[in-house]
Protein backbone atom coordinates (compact mmCIF):
# COMPACT_ATOMS: atom_id res chain seq x y z
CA UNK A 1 78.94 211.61 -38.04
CA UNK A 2 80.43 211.89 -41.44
CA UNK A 3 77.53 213.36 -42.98
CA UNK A 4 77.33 215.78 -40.17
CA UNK A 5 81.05 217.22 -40.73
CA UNK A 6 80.44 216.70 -44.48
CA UNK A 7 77.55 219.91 -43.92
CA UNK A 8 80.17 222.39 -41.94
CA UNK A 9 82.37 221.99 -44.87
CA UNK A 10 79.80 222.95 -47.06
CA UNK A 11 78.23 225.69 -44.53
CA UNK A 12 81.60 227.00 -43.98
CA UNK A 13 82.89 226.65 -47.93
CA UNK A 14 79.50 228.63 -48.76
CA UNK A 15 80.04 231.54 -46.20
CA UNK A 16 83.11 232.15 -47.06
CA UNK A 17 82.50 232.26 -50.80
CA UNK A 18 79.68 234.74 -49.96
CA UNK A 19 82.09 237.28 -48.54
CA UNK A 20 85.52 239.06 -49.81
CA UNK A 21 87.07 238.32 -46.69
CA UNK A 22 85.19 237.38 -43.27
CA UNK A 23 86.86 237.40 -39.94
CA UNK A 24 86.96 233.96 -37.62
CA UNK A 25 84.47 236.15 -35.26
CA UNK A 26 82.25 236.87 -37.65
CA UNK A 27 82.29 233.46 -38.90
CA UNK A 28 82.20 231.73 -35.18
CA UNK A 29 79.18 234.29 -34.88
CA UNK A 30 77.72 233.09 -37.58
CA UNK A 31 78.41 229.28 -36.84
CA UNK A 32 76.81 229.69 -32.91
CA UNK A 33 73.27 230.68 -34.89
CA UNK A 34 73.64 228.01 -37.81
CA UNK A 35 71.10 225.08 -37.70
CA UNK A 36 73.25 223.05 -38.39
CA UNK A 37 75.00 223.80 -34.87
CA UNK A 38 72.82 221.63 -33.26
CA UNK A 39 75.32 222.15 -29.68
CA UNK A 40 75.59 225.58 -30.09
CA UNK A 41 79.30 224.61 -29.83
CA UNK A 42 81.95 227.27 -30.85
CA UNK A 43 84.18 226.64 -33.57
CA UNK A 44 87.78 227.39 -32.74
CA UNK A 45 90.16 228.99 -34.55
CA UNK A 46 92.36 225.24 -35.20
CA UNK A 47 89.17 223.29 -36.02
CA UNK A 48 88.20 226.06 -38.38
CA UNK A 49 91.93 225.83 -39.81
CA UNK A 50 91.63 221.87 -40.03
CA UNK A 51 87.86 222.44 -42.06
CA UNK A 52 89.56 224.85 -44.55
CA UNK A 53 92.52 222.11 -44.98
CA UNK A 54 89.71 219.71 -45.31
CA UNK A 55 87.35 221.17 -47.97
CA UNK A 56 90.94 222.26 -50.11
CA UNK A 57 91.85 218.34 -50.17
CA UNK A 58 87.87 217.41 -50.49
CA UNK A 59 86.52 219.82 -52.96
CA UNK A 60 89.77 221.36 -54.51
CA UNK A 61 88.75 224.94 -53.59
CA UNK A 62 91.54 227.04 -51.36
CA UNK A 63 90.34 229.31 -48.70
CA UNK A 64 93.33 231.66 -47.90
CA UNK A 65 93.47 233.74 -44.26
CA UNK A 66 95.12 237.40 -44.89
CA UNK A 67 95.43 239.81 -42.42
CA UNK A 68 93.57 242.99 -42.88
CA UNK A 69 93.93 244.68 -39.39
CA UNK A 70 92.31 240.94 -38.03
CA UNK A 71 92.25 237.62 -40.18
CA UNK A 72 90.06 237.67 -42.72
CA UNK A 73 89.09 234.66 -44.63
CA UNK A 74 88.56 234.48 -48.42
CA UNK A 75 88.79 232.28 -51.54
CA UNK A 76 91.88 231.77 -53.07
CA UNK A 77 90.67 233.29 -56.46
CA UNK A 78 87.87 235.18 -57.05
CA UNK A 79 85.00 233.54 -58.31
CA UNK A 80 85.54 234.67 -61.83
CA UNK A 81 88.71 232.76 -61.78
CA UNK A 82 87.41 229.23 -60.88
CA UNK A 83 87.32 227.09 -63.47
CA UNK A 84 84.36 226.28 -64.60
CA UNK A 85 83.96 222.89 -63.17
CA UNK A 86 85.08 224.67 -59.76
CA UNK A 87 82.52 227.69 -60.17
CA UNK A 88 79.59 224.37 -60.97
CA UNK A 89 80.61 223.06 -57.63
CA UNK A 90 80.53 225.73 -55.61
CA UNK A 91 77.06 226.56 -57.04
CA UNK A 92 75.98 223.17 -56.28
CA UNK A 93 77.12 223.12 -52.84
CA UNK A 94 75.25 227.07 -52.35
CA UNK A 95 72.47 224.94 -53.31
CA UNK A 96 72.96 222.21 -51.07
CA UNK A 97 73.71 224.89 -47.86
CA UNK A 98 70.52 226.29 -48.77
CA UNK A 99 68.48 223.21 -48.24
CA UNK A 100 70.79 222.22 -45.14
CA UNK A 101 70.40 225.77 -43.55
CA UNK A 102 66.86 227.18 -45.16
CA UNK A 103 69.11 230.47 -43.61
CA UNK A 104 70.45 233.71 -44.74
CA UNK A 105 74.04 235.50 -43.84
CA UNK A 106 73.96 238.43 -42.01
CA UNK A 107 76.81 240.58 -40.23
């Protein structure tokens, strides 16, 4: 079980990094097609909340929700401003989604 939510964390910490700002459709659109959802269960807008809360206190990396005519999800700084220990992990964990997912993004 632990390892299981241990992979949306990094599934949803590497989708969001991938985009300047993704909407909770987009990403519960993107979640219902994921491998890794092996239910096909949808990811509500409070679970998705309690991930991002969850990967800032995990991996130190904030995910911030502004609105831009809906909610749209995005790293708290852009890349260029991670440290780089923060920019390493995040790199590591693309890695890592890659092997968990063997997917790409699309909209």
């Amino acid at each position: 079980m632990a390892g299981n939510i241990f992979k949306k964390y990094v599934w949803l910490l590497d989708l969001i990094s991938s985009y300047n700002g993704i909407s909770h459709k987009n990403i519960e659109r993107m979640w219902l097609a994921s491998p890794i959802n092996e239910n096909k269960s949808l990811l509500p807008k409070r679970t998705l909340h309690n991930h991002i809360k969850a990967i800032s206190e995990i991996f130190n990396i904030k995910i911030v929700c502004k609105w831009n005519g809906e909610y749209q999800y995005k790293l708290g700084h852009n890349e260029e401003h991670l440290t780089k220990t923060e920019r390493l992990l995040l790199s590591s964990l693309r890695l890592t989604n890659i092997q968990l997912t063997d997917t790409e993004y699309q909209l």
